[in-house]
N, C-alpha and C. Protein backbone atom coordinates (compact mmCIF):
# COMPACT_ATOMS: atom_id res chain seq x y z
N UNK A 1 30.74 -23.04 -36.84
CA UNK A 1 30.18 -23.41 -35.56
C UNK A 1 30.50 -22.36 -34.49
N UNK A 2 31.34 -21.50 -34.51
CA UNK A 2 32.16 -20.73 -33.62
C UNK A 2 31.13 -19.44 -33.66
N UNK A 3 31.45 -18.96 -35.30
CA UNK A 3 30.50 -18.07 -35.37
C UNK A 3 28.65 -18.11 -34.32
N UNK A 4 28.22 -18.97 -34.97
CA UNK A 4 26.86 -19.76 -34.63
C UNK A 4 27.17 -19.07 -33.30
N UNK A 5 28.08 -19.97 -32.58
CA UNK A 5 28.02 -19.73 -30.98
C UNK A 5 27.97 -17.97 -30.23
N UNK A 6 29.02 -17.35 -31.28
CA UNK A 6 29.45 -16.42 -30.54
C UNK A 6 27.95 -15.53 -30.52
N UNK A 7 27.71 -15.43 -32.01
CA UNK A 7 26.11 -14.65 -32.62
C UNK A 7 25.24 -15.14 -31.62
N UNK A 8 24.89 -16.27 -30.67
CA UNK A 8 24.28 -16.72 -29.89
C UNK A 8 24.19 -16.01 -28.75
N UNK A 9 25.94 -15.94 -28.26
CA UNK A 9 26.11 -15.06 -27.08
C UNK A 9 26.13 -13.37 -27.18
N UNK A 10 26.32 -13.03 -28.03
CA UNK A 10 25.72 -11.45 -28.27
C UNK A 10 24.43 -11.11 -28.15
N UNK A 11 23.62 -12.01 -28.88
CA UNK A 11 22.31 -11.88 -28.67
C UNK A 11 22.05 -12.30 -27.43
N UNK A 12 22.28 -13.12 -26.35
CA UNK A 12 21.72 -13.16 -25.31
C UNK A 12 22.36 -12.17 -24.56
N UNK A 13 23.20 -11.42 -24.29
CA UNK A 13 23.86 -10.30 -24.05
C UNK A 13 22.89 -9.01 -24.17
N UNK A 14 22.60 -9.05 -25.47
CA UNK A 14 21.76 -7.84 -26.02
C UNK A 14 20.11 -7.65 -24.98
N UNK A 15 19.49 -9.21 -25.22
CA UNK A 15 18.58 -9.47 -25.26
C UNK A 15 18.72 -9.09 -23.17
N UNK A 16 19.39 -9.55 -22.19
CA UNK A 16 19.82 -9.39 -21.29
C UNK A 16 19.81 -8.08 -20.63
N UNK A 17 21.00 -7.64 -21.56
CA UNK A 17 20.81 -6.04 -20.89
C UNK A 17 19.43 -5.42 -21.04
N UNK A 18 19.12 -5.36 -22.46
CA UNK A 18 17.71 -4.61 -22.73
C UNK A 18 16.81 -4.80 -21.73
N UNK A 19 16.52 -6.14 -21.01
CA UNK A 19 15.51 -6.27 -20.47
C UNK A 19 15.89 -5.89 -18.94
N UNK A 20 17.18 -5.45 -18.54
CA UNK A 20 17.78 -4.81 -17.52
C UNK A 20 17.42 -3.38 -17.31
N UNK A 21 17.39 -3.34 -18.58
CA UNK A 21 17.39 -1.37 -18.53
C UNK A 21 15.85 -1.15 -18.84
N UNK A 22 14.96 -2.00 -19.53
CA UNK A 22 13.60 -1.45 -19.65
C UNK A 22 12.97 -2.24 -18.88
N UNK A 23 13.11 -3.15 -17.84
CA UNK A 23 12.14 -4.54 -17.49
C UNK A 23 12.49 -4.23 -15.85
N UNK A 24 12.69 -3.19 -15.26
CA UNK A 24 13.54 -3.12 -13.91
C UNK A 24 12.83 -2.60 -13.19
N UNK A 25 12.02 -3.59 -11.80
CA UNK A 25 11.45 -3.06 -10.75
C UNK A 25 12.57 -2.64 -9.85
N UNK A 26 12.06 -1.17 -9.20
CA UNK A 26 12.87 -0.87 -7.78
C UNK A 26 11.71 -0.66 -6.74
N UNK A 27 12.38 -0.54 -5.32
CA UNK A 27 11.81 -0.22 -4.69
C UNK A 27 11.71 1.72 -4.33
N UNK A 28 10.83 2.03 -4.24
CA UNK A 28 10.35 3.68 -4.03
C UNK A 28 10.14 3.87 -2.43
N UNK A 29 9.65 2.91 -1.66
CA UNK A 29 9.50 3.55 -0.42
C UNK A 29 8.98 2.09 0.32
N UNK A 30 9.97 2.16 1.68
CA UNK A 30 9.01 1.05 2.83
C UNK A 30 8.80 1.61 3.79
N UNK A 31 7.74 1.47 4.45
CA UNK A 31 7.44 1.73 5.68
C UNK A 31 7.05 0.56 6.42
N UNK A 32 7.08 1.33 8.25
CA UNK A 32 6.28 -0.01 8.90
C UNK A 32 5.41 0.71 9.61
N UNK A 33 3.97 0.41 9.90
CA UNK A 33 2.60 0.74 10.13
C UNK A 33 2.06 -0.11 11.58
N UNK A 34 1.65 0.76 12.20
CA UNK A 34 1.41 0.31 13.18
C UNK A 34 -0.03 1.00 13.77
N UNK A 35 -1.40 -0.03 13.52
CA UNK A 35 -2.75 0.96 13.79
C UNK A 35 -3.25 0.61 15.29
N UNK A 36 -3.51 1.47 15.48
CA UNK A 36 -3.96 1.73 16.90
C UNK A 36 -6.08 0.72 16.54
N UNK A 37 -5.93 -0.84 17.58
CA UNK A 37 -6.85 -1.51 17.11
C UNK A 37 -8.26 -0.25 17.85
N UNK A 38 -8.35 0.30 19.17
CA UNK A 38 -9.71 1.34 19.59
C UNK A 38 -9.74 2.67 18.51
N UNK A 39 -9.22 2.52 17.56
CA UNK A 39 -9.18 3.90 16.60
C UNK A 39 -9.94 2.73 15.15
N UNK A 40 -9.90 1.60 15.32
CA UNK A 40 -10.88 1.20 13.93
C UNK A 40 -12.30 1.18 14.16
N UNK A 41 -12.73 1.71 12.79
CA UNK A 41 -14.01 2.27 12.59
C UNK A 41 -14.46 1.25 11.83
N UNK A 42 -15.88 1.03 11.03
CA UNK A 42 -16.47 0.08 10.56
C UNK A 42 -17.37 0.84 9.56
N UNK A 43 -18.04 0.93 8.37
CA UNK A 43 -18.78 1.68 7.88
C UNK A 43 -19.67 0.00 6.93
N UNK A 44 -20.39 0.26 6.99
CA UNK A 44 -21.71 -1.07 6.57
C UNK A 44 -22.93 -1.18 6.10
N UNK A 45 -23.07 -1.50 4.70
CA UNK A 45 -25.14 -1.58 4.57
C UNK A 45 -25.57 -2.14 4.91
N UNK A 46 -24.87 -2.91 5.67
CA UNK A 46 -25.77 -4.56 6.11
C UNK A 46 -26.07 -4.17 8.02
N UNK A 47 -25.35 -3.21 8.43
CA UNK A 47 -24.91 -3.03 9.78
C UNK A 47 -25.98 -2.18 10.76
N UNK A 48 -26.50 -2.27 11.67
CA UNK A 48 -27.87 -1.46 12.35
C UNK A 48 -26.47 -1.03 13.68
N UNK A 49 -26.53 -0.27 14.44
CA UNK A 49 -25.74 0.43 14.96
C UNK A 49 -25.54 0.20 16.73
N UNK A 50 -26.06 -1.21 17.12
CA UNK A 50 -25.62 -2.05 18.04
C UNK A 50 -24.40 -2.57 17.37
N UNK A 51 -24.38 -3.42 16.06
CA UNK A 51 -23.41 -4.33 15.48
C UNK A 51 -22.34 -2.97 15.21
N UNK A 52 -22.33 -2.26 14.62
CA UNK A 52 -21.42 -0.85 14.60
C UNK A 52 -20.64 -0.92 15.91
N UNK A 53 -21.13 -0.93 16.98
CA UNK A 53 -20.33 -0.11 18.22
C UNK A 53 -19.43 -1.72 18.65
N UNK A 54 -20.01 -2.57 18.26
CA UNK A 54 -19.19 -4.19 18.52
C UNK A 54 -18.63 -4.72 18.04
N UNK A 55 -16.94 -3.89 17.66
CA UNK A 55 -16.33 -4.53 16.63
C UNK A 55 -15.63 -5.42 17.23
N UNK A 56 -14.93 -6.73 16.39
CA UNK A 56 -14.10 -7.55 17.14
C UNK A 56 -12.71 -7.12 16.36
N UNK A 57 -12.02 -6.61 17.42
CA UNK A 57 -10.70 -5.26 16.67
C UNK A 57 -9.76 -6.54 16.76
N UNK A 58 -9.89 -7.30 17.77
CA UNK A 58 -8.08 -8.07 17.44
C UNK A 58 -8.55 -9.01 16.25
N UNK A 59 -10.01 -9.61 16.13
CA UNK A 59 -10.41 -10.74 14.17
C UNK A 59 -9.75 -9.09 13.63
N UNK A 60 -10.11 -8.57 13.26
CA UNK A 60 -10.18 -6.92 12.19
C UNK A 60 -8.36 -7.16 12.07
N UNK A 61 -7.74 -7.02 13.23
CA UNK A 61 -6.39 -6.80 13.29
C UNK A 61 -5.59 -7.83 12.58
N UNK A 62 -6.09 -9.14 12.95
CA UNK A 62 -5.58 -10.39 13.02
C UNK A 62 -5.71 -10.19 11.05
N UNK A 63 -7.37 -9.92 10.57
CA UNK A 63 -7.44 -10.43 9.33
C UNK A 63 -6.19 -9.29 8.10
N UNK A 64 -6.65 -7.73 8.28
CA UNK A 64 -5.95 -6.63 7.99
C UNK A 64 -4.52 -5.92 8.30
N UNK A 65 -4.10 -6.84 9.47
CA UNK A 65 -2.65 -6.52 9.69
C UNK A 65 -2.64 -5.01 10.18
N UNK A 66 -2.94 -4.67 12.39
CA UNK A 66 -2.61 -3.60 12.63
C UNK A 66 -1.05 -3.44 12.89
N UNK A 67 -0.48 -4.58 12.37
CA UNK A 67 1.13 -4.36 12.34
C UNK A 67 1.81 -5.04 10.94
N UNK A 68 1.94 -3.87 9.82
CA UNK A 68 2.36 -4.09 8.73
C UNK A 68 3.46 -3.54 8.09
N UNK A 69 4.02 -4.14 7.47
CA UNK A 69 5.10 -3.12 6.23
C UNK A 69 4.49 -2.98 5.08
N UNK A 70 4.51 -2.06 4.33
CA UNK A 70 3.96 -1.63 3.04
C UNK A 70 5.30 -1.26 2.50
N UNK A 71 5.52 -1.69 1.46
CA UNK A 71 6.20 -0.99 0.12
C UNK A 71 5.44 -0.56 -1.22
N UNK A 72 6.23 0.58 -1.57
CA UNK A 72 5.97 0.65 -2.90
C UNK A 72 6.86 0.43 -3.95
N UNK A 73 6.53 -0.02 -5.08
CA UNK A 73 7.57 -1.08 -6.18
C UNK A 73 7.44 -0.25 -7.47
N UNK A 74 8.13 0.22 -8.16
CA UNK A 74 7.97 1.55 -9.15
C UNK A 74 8.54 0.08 -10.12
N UNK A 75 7.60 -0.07 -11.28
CA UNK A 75 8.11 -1.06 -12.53
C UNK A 75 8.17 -0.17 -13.89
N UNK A 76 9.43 -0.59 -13.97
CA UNK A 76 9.35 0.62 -15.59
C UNK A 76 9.39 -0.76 -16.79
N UNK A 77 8.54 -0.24 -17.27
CA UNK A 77 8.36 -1.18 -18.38
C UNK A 77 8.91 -1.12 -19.89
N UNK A 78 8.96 -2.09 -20.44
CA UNK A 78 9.87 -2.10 -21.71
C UNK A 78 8.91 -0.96 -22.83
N UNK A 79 8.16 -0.70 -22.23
CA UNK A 79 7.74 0.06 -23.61
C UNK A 79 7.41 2.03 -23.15
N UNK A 80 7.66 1.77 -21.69
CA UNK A 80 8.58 3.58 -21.62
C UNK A 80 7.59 3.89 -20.48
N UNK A 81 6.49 2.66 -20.29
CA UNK A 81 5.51 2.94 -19.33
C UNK A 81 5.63 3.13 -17.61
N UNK A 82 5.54 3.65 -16.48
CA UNK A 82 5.87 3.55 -15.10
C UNK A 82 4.84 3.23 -14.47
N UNK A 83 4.79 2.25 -13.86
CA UNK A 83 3.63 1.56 -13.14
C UNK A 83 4.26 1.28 -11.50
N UNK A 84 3.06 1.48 -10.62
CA UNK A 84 3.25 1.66 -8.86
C UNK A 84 2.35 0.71 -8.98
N UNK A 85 3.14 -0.81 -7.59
CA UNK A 85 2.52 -1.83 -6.70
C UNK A 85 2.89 -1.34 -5.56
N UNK A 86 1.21 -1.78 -4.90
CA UNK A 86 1.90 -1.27 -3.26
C UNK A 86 1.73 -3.00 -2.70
N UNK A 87 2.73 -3.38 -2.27
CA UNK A 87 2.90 -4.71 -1.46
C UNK A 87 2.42 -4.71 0.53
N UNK A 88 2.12 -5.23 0.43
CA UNK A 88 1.79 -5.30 1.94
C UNK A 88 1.02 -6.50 2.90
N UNK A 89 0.88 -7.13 3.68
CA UNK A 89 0.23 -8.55 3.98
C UNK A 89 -1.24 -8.77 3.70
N UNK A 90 -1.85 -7.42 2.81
CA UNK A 90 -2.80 -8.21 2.36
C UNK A 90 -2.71 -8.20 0.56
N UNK A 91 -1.83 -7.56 0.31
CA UNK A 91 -1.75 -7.70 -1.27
C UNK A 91 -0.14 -8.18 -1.25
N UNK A 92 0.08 -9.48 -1.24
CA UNK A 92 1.47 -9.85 -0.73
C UNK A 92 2.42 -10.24 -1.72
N UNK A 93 1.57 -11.23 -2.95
CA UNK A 93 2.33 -11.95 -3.57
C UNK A 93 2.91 -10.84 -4.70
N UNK A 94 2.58 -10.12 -5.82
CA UNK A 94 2.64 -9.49 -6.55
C UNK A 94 2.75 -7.68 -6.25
N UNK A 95 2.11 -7.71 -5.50
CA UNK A 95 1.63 -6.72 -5.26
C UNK A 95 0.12 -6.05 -5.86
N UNK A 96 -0.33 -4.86 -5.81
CA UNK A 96 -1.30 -4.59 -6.42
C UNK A 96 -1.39 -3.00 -7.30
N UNK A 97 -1.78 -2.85 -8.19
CA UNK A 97 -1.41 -1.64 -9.30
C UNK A 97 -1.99 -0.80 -8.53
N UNK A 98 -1.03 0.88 -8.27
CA UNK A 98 -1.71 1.93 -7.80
C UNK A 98 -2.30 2.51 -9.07
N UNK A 99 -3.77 3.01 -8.47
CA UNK A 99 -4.10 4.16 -9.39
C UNK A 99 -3.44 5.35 -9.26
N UNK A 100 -3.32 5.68 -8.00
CA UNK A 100 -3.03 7.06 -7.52
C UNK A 100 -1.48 6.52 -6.36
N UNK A 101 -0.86 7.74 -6.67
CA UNK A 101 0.64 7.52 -6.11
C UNK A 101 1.23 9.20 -6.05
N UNK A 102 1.13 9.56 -4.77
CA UNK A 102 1.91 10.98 -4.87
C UNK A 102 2.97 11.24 -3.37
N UNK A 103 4.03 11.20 -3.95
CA UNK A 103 5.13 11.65 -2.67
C UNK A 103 5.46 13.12 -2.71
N UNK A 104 5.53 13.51 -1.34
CA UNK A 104 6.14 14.93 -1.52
C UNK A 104 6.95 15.07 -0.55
N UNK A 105 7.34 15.96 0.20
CA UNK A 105 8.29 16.12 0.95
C UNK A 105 7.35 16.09 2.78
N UNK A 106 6.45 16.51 2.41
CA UNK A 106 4.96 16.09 3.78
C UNK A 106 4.49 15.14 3.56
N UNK A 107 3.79 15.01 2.89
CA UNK A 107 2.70 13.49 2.96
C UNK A 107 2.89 12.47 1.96
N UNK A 108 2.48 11.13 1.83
CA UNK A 108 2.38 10.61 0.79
C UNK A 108 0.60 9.67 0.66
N UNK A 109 0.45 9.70 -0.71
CA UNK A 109 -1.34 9.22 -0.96
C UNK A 109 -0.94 8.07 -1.86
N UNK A 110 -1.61 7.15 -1.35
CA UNK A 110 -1.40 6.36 -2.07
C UNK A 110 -3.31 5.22 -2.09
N UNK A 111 -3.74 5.25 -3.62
CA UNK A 111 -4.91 4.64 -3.58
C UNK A 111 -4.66 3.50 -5.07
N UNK A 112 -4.91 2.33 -4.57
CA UNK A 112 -5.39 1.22 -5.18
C UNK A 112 -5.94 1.12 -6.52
N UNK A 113 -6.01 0.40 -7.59
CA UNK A 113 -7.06 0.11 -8.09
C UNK A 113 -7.98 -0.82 -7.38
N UNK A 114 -9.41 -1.35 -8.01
CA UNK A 114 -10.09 -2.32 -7.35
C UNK A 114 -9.20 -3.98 -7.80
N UNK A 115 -8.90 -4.29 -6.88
CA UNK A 115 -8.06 -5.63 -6.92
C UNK A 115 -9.50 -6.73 -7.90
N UNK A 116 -8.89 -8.05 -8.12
CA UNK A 116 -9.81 -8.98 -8.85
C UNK A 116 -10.78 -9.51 -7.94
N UNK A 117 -10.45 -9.51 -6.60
CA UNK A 117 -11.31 -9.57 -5.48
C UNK A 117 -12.41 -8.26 -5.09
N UNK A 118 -11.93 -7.37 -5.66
CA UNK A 118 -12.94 -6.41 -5.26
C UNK A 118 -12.64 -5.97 -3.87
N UNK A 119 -11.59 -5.49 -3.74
CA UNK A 119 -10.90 -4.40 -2.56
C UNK A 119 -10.52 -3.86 -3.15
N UNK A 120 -10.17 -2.54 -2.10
CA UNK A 120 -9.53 -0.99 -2.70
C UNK A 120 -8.86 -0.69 -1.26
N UNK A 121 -7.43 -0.32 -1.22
CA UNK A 121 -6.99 0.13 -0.11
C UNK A 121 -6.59 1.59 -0.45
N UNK A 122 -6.43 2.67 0.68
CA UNK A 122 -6.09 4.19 0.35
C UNK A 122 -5.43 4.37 1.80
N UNK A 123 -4.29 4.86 1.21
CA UNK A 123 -3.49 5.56 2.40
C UNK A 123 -2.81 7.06 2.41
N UNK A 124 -3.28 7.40 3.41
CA UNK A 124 -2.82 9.16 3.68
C UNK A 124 -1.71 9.32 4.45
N UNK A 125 -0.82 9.21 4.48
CA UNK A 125 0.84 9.37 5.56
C UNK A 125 0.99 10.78 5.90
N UNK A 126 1.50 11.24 7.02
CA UNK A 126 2.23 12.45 6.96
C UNK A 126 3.43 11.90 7.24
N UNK A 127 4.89 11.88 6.15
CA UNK A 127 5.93 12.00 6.74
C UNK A 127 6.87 12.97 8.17
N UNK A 128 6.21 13.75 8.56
CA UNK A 128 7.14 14.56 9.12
C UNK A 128 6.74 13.65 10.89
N UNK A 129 5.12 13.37 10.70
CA UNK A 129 4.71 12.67 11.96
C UNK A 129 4.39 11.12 11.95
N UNK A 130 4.00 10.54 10.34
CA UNK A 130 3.85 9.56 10.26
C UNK A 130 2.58 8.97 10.61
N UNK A 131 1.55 10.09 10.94
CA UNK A 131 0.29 10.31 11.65
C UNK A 131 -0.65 9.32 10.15
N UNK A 132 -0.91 8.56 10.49
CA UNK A 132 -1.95 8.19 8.64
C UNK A 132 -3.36 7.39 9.44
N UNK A 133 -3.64 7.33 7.80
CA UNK A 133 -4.97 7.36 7.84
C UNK A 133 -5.15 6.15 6.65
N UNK A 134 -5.44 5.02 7.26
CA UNK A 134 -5.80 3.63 6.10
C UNK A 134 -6.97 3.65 5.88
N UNK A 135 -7.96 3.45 4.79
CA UNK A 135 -8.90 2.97 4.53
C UNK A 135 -8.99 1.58 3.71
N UNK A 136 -9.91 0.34 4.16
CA UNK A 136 -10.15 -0.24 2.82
C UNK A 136 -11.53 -0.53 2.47
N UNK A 137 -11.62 -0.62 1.06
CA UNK A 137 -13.09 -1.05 0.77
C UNK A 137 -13.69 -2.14 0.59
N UNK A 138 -14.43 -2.68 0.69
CA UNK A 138 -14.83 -3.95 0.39
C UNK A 138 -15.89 -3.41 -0.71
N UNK A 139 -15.43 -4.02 -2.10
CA UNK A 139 -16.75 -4.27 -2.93
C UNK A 139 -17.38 -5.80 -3.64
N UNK A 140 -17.32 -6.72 -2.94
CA UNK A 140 -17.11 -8.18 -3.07
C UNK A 140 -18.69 -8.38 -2.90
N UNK A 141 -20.12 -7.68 -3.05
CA UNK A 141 -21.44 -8.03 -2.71
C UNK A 141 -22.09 -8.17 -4.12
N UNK A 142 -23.16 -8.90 -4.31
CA UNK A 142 -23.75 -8.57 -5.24
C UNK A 142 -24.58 -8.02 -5.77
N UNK A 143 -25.15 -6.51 -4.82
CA UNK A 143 -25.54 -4.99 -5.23
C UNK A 143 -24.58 -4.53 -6.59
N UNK A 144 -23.18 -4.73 -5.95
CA UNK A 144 -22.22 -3.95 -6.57
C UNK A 144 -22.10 -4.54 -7.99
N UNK A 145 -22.08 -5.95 -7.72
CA UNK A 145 -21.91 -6.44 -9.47
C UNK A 145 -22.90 -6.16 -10.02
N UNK A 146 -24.42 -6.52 -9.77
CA UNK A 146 -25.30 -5.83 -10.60
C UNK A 146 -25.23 -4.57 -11.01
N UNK A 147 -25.00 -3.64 -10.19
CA UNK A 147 -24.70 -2.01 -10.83
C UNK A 147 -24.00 -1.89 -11.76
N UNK A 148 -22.84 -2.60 -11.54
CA UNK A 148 -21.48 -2.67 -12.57
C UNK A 148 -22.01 -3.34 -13.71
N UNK A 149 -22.62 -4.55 -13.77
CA UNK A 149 -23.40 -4.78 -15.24
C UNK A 149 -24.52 -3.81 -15.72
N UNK A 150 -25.20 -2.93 -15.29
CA UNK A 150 -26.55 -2.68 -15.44
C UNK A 150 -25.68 -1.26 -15.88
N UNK A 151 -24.68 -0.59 -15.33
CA UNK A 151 -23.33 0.78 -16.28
C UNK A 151 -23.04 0.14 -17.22
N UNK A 152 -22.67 -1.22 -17.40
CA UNK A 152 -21.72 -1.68 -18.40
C UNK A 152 -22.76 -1.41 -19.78
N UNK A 153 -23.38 -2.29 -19.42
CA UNK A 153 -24.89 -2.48 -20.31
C UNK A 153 -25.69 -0.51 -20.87
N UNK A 154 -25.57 0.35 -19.58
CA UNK A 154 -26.36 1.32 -20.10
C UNK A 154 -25.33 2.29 -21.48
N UNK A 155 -26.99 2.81 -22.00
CA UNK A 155 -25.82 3.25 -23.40
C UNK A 155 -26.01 4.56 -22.87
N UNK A 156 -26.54 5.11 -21.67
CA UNK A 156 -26.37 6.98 -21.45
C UNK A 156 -24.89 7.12 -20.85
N UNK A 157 -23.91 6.22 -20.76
CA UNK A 157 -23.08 6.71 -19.13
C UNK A 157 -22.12 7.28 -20.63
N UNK A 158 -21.27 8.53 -20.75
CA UNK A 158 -20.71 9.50 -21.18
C UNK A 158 -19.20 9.38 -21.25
N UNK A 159 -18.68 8.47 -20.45
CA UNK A 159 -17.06 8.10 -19.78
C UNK A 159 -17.22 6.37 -19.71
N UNK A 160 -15.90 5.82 -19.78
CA UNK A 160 -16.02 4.30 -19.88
C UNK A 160 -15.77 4.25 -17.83
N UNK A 161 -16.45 3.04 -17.89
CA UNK A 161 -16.22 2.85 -16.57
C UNK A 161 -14.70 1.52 -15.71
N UNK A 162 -14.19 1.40 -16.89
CA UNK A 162 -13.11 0.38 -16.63
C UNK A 162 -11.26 1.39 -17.57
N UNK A 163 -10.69 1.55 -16.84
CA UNK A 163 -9.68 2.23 -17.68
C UNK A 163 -9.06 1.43 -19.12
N UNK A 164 -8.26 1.70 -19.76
CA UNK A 164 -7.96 0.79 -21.15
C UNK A 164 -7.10 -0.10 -20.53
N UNK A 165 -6.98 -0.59 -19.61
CA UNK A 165 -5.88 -1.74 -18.53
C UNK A 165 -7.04 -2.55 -18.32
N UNK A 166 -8.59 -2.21 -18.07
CA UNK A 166 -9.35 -3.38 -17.55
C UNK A 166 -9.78 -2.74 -16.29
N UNK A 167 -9.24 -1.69 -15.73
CA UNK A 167 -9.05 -1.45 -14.06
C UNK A 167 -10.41 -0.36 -14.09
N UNK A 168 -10.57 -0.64 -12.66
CA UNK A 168 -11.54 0.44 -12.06
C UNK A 168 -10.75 1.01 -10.33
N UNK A 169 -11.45 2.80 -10.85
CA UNK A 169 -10.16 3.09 -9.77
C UNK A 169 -11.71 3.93 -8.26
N UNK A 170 -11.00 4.34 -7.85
CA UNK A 170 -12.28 4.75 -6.87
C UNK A 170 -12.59 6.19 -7.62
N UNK A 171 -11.82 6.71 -8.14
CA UNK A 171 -12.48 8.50 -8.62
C UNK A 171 -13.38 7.64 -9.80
N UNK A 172 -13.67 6.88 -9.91
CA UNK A 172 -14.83 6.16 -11.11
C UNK A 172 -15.67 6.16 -10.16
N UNK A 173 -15.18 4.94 -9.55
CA UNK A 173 -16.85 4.40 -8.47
C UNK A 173 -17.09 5.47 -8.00
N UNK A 174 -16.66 6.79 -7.51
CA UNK A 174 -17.70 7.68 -6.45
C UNK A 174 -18.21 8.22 -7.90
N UNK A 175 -17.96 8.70 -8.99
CA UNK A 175 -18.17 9.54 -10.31
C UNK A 175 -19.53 8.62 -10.41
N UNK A 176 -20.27 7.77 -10.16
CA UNK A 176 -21.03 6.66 -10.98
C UNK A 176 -21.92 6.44 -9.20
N UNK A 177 -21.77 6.97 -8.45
CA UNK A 177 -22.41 7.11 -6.85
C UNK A 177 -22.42 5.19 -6.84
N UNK A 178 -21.52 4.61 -7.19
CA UNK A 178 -21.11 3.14 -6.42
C UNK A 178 -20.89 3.15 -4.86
N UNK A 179 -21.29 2.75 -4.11
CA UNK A 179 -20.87 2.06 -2.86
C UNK A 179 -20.56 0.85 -2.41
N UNK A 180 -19.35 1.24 -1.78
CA UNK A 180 -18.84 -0.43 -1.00
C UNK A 180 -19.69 -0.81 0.24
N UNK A 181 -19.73 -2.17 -0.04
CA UNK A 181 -20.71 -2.83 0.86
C UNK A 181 -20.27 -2.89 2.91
N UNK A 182 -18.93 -2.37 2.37
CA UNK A 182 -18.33 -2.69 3.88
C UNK A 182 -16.83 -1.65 3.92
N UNK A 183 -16.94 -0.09 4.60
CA UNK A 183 -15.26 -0.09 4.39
C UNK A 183 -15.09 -0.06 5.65
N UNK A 184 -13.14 -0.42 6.22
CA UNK A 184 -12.75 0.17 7.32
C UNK A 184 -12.02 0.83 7.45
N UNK A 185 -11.93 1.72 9.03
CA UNK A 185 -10.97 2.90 8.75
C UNK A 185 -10.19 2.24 10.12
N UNK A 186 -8.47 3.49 9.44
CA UNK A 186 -7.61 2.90 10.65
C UNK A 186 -6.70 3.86 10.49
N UNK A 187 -6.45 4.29 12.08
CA UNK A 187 -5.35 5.34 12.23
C UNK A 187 -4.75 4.94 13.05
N UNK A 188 -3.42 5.65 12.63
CA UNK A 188 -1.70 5.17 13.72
C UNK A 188 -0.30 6.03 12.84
N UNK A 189 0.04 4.77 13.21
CA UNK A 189 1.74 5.26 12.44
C UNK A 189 1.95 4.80 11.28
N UNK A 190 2.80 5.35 10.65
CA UNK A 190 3.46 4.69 9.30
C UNK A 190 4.58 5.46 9.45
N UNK A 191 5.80 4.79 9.37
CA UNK A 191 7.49 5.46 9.14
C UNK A 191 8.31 4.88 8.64
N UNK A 192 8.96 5.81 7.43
CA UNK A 192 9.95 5.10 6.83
C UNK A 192 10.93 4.40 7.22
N UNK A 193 11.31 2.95 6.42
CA UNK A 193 12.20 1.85 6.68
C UNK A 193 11.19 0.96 7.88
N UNK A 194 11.57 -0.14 8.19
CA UNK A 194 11.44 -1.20 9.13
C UNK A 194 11.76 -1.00 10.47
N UNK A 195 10.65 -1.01 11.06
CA UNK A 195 10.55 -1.37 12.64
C UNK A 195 10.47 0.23 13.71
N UNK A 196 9.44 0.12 14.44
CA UNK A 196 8.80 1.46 14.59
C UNK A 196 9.09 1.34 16.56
């Protein structure tokens, strides 16, 4: 019976650490963001260019957060893989898988896959000024899903249009001349750590 027990507790030991050392999110970077609401832009198919010049910036602010923290969450996975979530108040709970993730000692880029909702967020930072540049996309219309079935379906397209994860990243959609039905743009600050 002793035995039984102890062989029990080794293995959960084993089983424990392993998933310590291969199963371990950290954090890579927080910032806090702060967009200037007369610097958001609007881009639209649906939009004639009275509705363009009339945005309602504090709904825009209120819905997109011109006062946010973003992190990024580096997950190393048990099987040797490194995967980037960028967290932030609109991708909050989980976060959401970067396609694209590059830090350097000037800037950092950071772009989205298309979420299950059909957004794409992209951010341009300059660390030294913190000067950035948000975009997000909206592809939530149903232009876009028909296209996306009518690629899926065609047998000429040369490249798959979903990565082997399921994901679609934006260097696809522009490769395939996709457009989002609605993006917005937003410039301000972003600086490392909390509170600006």
């Amino acid at each position: 019976m002793i035995k039984l027990i102890k062989k029990k507790l080794i293995l959960f030991a084993i089983l424990f650490i392993t998933f310590e050392v291969q199963g371990k999110t950290t954090n890579v970077i927080k910032l806090s963001c702060e967009y200037d609401p007369d610097l958001i832009k609007r881009e639209s198919k649906n939009l004639d260019s009275s509705e363009e010049k009339s945005l309602n910036t504090s709904q825009i602010c209120k819905s997109f957060s011109c006062k946010d923290n973003v992190e990024i969450h580096q997950d190393n996975k048990p099987n040797g893989e490194t995967e980037y979530r960028l967290k932030n108040s609109w991708f909050n709970h989980q976060g959401i898988l970067l396609d694209d993730f590059k830090i350097t000692e000037n800037m950092i880029s950071i772009n989205t896959f298309v979420s299950r909702a059909y957004f794409l967020e992209s951010y341009l930072i300059d660390r030294i000024t913190g000067k950035t540049k948000r975009t997000f996309y909206r592809f939530d219309n149903p232009d876009f899903f028909y296209n996306i079935q009518k690629l899926q379906k065609s047998k000429t397209i040369d490249k798959p249009l979903f990565n082997e994860k399921g994901k679609l990243s934006l260097k696809t959609i522009k490769s395939f001349s996709l457009k989002p039905w609605e993006i917005f743009y937003f410039e301000g600050k972003c600086l490392e750590g909390t509170g600006i």
